[in-house]
N, C-alpha and C. Protein backbone atom coordinates (compact mmCIF):
# COMPACT_ATOMS: atom_id res chain seq x y z
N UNK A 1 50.18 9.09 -12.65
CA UNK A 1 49.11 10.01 -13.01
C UNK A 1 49.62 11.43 -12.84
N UNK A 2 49.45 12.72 -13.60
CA UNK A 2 49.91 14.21 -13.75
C UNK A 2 48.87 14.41 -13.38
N UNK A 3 49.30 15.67 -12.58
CA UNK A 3 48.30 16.83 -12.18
C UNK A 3 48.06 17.22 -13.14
N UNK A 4 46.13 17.43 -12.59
CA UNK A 4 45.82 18.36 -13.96
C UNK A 4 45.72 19.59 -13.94
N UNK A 5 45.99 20.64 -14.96
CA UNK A 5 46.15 22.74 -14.19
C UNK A 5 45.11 22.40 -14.55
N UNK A 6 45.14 23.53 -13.21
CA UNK A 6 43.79 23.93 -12.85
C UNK A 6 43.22 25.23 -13.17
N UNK A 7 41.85 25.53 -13.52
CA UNK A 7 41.55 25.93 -14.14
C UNK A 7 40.74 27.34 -13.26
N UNK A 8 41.36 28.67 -13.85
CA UNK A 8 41.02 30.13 -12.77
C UNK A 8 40.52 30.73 -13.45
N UNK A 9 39.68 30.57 -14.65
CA UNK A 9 38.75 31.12 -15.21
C UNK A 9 38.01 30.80 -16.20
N UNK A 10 37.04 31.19 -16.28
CA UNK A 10 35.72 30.02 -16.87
C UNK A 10 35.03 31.56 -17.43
N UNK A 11 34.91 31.84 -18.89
CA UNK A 11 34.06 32.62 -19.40
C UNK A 11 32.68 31.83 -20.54
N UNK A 12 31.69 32.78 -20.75
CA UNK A 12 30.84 31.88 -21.44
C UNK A 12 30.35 33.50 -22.78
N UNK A 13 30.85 33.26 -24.37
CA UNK A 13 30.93 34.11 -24.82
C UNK A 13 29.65 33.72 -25.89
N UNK A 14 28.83 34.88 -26.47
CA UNK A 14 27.82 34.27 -27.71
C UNK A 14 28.20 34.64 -29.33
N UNK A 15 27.87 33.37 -29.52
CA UNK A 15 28.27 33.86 -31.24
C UNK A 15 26.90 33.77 -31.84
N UNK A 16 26.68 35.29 -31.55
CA UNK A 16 25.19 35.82 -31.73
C UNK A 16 24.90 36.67 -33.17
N UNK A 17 23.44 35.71 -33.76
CA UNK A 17 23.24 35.92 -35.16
C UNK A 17 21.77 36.97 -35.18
N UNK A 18 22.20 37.61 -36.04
CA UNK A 18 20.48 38.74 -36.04
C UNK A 18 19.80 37.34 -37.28
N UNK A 19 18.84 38.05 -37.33
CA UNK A 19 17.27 37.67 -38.36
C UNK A 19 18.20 37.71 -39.81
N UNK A 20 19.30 38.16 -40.21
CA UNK A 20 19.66 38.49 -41.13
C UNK A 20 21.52 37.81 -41.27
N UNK A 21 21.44 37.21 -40.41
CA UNK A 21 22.76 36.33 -40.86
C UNK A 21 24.43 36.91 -40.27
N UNK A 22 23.99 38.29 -39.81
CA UNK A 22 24.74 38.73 -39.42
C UNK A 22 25.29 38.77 -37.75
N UNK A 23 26.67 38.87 -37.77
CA UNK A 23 26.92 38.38 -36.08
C UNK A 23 26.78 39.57 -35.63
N UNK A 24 26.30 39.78 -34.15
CA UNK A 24 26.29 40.52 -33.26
C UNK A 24 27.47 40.93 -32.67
N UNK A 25 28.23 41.72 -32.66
CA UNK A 25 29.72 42.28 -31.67
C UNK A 25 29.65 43.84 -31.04
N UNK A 26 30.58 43.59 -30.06
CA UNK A 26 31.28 44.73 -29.91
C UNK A 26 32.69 44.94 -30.29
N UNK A 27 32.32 46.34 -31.24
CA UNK A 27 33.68 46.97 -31.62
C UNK A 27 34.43 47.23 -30.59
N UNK A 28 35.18 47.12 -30.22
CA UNK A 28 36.41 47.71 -29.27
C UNK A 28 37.44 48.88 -29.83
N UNK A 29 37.51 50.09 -28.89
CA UNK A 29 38.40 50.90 -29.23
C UNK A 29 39.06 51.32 -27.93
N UNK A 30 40.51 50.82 -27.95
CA UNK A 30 41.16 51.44 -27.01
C UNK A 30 42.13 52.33 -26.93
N UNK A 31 42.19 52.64 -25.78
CA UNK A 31 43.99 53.97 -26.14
C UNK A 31 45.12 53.34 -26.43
N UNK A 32 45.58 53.55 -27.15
CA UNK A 32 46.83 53.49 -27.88
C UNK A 32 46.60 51.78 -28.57
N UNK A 33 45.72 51.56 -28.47
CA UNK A 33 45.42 50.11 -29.20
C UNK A 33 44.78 50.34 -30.42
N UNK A 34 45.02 48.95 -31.58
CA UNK A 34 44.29 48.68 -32.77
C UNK A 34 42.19 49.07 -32.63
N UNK A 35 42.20 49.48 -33.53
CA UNK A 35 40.49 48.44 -32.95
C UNK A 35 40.41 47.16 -33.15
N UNK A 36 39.18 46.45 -32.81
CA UNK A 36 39.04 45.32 -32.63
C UNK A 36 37.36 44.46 -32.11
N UNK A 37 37.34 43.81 -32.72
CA UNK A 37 35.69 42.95 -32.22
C UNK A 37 36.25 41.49 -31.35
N UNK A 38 35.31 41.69 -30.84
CA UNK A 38 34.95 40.66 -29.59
C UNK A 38 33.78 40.43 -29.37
N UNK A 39 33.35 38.84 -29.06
CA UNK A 39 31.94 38.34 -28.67
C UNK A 39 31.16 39.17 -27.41
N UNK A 40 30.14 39.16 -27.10
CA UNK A 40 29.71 39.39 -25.92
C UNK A 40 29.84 38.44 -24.85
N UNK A 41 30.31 38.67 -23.42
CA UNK A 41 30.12 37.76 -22.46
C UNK A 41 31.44 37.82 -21.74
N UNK A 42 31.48 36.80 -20.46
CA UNK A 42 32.32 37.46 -19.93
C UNK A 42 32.79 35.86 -18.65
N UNK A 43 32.43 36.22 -17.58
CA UNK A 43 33.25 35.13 -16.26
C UNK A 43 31.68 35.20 -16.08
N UNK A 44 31.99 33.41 -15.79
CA UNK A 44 30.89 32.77 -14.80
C UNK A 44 30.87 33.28 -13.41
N UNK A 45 29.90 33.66 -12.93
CA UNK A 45 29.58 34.76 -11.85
C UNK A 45 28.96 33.37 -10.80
N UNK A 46 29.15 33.27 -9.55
CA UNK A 46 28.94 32.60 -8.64
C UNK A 46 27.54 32.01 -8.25
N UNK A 47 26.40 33.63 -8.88
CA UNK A 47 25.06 33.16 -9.08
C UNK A 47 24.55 33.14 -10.04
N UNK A 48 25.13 32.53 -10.90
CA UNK A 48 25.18 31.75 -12.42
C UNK A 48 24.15 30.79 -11.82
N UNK A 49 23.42 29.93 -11.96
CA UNK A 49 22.91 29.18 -12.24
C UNK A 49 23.57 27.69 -13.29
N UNK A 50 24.34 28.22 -14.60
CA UNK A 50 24.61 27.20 -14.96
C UNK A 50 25.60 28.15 -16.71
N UNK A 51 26.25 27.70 -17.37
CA UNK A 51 27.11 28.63 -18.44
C UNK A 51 26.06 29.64 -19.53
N UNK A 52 24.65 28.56 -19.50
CA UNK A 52 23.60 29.48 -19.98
C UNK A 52 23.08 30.55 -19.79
N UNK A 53 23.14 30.85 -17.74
CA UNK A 53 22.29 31.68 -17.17
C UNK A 53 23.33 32.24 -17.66
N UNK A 54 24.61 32.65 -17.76
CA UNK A 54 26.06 33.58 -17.65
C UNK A 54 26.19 34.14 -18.77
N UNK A 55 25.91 33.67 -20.12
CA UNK A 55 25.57 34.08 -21.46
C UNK A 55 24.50 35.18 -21.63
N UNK A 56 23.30 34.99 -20.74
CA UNK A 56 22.23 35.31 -21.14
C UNK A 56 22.20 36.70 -20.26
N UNK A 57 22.71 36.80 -19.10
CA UNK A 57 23.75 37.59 -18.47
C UNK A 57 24.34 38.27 -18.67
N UNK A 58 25.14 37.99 -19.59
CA UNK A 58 26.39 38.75 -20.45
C UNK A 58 25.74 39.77 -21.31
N UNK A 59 24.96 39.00 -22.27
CA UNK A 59 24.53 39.95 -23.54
C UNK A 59 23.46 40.83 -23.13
N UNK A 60 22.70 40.74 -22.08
CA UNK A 60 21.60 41.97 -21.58
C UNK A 60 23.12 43.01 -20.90
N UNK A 61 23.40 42.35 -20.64
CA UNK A 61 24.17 43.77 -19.68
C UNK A 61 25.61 44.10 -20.75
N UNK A 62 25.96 44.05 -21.66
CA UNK A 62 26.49 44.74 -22.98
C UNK A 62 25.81 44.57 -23.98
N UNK A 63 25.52 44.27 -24.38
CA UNK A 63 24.67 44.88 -25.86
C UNK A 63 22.87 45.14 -25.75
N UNK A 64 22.57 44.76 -24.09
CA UNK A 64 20.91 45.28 -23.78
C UNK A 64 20.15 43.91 -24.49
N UNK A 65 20.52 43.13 -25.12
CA UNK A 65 19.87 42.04 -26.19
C UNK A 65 19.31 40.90 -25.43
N UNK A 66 18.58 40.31 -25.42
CA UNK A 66 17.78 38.69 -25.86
C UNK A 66 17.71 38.09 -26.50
N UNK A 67 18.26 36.96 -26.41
CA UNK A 67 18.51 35.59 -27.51
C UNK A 67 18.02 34.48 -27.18
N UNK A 68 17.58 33.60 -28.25
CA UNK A 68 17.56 32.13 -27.90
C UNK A 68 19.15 31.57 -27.88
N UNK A 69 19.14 30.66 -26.49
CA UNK A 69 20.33 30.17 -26.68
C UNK A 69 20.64 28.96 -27.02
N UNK A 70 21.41 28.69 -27.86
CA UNK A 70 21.91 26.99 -28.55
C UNK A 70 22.90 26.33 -27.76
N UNK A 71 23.20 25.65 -28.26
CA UNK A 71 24.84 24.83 -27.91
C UNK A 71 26.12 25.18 -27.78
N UNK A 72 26.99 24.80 -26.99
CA UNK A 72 28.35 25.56 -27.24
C UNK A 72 28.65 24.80 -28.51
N UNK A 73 30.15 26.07 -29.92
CA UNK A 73 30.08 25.53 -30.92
C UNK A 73 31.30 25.26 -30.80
N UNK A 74 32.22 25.97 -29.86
CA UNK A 74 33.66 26.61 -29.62
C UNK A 74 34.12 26.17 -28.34
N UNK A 75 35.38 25.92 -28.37
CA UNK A 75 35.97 26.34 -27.09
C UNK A 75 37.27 26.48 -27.35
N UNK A 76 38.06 28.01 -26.39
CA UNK A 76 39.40 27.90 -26.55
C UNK A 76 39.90 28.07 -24.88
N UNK A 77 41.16 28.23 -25.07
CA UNK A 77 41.74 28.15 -23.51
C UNK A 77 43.15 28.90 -23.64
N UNK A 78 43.61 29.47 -22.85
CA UNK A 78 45.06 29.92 -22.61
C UNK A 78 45.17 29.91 -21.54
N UNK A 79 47.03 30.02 -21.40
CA UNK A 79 47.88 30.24 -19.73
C UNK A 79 47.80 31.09 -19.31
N UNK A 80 47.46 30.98 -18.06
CA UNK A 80 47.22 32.09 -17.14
C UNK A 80 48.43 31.87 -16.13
N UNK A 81 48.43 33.02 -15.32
CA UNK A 81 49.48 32.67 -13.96
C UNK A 81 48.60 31.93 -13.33
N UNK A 82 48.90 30.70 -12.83
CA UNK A 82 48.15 29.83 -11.83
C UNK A 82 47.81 28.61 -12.58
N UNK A 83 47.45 28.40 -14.11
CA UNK A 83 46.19 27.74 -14.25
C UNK A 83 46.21 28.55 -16.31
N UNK A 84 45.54 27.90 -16.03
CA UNK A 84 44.17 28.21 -17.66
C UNK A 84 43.02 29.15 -17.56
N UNK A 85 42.99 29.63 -18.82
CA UNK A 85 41.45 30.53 -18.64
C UNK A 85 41.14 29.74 -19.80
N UNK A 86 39.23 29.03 -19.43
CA UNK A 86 38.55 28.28 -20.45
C UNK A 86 37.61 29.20 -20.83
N UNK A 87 37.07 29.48 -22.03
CA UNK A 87 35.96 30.49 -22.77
C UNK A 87 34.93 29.27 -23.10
N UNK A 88 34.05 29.46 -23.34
CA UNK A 88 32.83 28.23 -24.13
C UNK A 88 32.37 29.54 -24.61
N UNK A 89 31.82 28.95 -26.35
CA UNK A 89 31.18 30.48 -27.06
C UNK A 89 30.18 29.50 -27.51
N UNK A 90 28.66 29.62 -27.19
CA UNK A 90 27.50 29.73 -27.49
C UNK A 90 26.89 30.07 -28.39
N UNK A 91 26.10 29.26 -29.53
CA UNK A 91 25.57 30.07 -30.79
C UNK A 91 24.26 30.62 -30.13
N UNK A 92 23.77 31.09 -30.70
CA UNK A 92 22.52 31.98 -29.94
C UNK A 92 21.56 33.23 -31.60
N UNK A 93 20.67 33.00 -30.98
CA UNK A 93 20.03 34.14 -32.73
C UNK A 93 19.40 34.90 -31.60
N UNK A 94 19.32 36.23 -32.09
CA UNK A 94 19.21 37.22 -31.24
C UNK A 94 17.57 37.72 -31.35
N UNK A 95 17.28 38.06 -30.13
CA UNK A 95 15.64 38.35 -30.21
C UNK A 95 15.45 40.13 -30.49
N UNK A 96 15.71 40.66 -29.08
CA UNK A 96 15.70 42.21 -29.51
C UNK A 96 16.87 43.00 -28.80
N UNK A 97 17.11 43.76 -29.04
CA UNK A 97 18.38 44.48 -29.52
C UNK A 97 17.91 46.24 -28.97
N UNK A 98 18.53 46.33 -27.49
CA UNK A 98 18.00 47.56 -27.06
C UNK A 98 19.81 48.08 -26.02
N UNK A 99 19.94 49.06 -26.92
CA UNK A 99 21.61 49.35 -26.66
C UNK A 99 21.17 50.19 -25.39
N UNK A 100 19.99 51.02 -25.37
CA UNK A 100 20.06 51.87 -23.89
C UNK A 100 19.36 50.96 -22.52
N UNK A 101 19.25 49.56 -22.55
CA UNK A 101 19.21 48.85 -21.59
C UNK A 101 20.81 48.20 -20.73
N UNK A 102 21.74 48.79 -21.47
CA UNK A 102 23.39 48.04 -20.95
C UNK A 102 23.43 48.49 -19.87
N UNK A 103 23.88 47.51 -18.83
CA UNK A 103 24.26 47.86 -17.72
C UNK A 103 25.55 47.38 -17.12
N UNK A 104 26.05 46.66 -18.29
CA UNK A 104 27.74 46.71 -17.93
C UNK A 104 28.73 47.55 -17.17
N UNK A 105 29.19 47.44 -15.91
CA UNK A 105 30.17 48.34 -15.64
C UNK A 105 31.12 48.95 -16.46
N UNK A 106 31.39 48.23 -17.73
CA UNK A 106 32.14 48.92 -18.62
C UNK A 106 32.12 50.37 -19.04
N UNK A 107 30.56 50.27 -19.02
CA UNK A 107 30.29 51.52 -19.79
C UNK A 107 30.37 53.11 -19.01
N UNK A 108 30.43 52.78 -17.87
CA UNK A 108 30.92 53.74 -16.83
C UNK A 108 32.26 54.11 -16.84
N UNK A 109 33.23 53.05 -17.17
CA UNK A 109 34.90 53.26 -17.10
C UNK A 109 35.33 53.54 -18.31
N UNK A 110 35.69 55.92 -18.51
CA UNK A 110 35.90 55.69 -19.81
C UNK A 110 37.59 55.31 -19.83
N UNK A 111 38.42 54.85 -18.62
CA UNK A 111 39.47 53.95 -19.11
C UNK A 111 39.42 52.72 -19.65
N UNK A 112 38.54 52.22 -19.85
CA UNK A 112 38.18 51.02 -20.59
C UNK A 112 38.39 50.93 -22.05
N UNK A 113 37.94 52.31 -22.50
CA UNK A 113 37.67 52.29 -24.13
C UNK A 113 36.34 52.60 -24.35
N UNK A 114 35.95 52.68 -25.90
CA UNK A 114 34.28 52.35 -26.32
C UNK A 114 34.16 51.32 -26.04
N UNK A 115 32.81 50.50 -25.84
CA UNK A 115 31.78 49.37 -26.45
C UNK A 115 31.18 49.63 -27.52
N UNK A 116 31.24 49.77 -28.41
CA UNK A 116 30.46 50.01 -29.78
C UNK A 116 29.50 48.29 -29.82
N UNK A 117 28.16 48.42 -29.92
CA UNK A 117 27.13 47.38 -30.39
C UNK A 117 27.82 47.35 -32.45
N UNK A 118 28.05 46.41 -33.39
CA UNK A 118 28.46 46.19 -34.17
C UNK A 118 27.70 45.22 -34.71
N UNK A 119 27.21 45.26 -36.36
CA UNK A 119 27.00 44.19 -36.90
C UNK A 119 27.81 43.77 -38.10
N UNK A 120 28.05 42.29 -38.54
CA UNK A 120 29.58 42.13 -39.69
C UNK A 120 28.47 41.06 -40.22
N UNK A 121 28.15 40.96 -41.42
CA UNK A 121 28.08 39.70 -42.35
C UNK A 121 28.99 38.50 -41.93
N UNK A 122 28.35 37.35 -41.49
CA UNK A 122 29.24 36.35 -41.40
C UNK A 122 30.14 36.03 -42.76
N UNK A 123 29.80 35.98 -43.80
CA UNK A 123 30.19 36.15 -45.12
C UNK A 123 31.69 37.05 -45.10
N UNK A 124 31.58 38.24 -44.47
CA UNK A 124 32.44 39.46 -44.02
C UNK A 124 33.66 39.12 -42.84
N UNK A 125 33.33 38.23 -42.00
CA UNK A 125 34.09 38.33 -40.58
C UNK A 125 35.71 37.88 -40.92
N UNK A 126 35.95 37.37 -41.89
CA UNK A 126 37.09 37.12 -42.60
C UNK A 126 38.24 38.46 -42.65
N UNK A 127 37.26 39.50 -42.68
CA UNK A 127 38.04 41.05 -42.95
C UNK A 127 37.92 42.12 -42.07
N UNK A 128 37.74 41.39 -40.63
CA UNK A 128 37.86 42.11 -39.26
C UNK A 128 39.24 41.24 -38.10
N UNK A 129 38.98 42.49 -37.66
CA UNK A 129 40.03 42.55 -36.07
C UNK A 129 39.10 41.34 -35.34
N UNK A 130 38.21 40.17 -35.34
CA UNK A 130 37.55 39.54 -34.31
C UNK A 130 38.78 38.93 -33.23
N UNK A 131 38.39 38.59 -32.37
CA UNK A 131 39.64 37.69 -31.32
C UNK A 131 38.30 37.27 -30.16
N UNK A 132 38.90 36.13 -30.18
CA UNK A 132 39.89 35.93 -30.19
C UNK A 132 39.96 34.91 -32.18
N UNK A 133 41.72 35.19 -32.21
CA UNK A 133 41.71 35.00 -34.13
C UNK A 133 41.24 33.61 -34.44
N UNK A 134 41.63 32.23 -33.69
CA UNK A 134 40.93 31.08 -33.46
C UNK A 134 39.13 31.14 -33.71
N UNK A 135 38.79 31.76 -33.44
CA UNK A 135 36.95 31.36 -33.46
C UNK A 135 37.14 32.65 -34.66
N UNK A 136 37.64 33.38 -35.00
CA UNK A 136 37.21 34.13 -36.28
C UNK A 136 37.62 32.94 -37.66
N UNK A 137 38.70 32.32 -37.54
CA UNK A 137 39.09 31.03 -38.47
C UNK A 137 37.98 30.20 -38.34
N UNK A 138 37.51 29.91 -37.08
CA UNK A 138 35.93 28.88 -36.81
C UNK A 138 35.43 28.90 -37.70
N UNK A 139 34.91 30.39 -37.40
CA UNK A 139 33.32 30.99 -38.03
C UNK A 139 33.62 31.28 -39.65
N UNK A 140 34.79 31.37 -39.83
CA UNK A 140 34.84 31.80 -41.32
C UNK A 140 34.76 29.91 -42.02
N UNK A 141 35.22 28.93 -41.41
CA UNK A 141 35.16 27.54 -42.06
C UNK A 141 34.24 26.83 -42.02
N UNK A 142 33.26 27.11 -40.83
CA UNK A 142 31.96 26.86 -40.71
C UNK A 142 31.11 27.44 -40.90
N UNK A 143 30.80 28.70 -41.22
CA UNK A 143 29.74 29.57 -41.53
C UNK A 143 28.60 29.07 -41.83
N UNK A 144 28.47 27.81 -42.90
CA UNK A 144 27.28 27.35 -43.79
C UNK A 144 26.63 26.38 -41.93
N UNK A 145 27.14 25.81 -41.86
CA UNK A 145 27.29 24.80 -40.67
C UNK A 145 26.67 26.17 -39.82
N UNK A 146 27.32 26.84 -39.07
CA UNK A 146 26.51 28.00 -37.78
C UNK A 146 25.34 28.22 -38.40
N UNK A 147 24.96 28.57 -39.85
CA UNK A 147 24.12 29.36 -39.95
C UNK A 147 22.56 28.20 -39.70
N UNK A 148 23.07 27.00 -40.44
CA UNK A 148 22.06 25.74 -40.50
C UNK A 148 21.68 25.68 -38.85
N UNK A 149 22.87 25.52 -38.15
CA UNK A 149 22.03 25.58 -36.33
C UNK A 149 21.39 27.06 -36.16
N UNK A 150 21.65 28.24 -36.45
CA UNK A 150 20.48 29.43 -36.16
C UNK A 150 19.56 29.10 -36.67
N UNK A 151 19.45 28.75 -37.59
CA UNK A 151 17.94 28.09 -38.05
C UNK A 151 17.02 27.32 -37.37
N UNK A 152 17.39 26.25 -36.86
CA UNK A 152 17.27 25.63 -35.91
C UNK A 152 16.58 26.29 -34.47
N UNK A 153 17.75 27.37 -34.17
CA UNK A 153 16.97 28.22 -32.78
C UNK A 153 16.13 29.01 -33.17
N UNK A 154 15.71 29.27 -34.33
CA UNK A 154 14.66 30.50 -34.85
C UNK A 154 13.77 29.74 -35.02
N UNK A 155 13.36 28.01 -35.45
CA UNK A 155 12.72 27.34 -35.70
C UNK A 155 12.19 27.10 -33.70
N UNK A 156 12.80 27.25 -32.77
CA UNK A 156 12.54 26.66 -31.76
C UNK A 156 13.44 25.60 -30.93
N UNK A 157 14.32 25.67 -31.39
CA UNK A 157 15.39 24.41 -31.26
C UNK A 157 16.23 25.27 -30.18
N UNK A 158 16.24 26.12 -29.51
CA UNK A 158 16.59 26.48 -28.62
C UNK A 158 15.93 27.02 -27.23
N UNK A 159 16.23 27.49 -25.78
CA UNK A 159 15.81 28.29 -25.33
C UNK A 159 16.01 29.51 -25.06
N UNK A 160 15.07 30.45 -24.13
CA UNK A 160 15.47 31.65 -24.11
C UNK A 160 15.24 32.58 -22.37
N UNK A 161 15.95 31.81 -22.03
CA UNK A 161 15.53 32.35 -20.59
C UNK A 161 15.90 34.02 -20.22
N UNK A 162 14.60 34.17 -19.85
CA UNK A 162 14.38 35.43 -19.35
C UNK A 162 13.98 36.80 -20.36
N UNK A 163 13.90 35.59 -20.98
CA UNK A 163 12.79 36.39 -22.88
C UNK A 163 11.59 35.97 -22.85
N UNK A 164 10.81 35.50 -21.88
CA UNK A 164 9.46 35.52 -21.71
C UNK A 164 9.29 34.51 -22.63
N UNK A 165 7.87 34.36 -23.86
CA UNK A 165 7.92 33.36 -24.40
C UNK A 165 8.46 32.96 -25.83
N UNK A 166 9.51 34.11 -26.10
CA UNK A 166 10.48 34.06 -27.03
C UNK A 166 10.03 34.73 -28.09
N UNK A 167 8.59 35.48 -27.88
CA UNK A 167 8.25 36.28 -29.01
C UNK A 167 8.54 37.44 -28.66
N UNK A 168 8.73 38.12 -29.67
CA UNK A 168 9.30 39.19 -29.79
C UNK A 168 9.81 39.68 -31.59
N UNK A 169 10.54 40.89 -31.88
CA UNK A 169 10.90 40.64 -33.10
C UNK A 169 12.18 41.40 -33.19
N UNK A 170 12.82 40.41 -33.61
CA UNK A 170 14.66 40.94 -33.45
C UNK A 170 15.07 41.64 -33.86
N UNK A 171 16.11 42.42 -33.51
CA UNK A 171 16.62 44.08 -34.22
C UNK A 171 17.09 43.89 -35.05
N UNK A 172 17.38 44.74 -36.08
CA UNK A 172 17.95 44.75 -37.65
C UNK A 172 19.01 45.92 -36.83
């Protein structure tokens, strides 16, 4: 029997859809770097509750937002020193959309870069910087497939913890 690596990081990211089909991101701009989009979300935090609470987590405190959350659709992994870092990315349709609620430490460190809140036509994501480049190939082969499950969570087929009773009306 092989050891199995072990695993030193556990993120939970959303592949978050507005009312209009379009994914939710942050643009990334750094010094001396390309730009670039990335999901919202981040490391399972200790008082996580469970990869849902950590999602739901994630996207209030960078992009200020509320979503119903779905199923994981994704998962990727890379080497780390020690071990693996595992991501799970979450489909999720987004409820409301309030950029001056972020409370990300990010947004304090301007060595970090921008956070730019971003919206791309899934139709579109084919002709962006997304990464990681794996789930941008995903989303561009499944698109018809993601969009049929947002339907689904807009229909109710999901939950939405800590969105009260999920009414509300989602940002454009």
């Amino acid at each position: 029997m092989s050891a199995r690596t072990p695993i030193v990081r556990r993120s939970v990211r959303a592949v978050l859809l507005d009312d209009h089909d379009r994914l939710v991101l942050l643009k990334r701009t750094r010094p001396g770097r390309p730009v670039y989009w990335t999901t919202a979300g981040g490391g399972v935090e200790p008082g996580d509750a469970d990869r849902e609470a950590t999602v739901v987590r994630e996207i209030l405190e960078e992009l200020g937002a509320t979503a119903v959350i779905g199923e994981q659709v994704f998962l990727t992994s890379e080497r780390r020193e020690g071990g693996v870092s595992v991501a799970h990315f979450r489909l999720a349709r987004l409820l409301t959309l309030d950029p001056e609620a972020r409370t990300g430490a990010e947004y304090g460190d301007p060595t970090r870069g921008r956070f730019e809140t971003d919206v791309v036509a899934l139709a579109e994501v084919h002709s962006i910087d997304l990464r990681p480049v794996e789930l941008r190939d995903f989303l561009v082969a499944n698109a018809d497939l993601l969009l049929a499950e947002a339907d689904l969570l807009s229909a109710g087929g999901g939950r939405s913890p800590g969105a009260g009773s999920g009414s509300g009306s989602p940002a454009t």
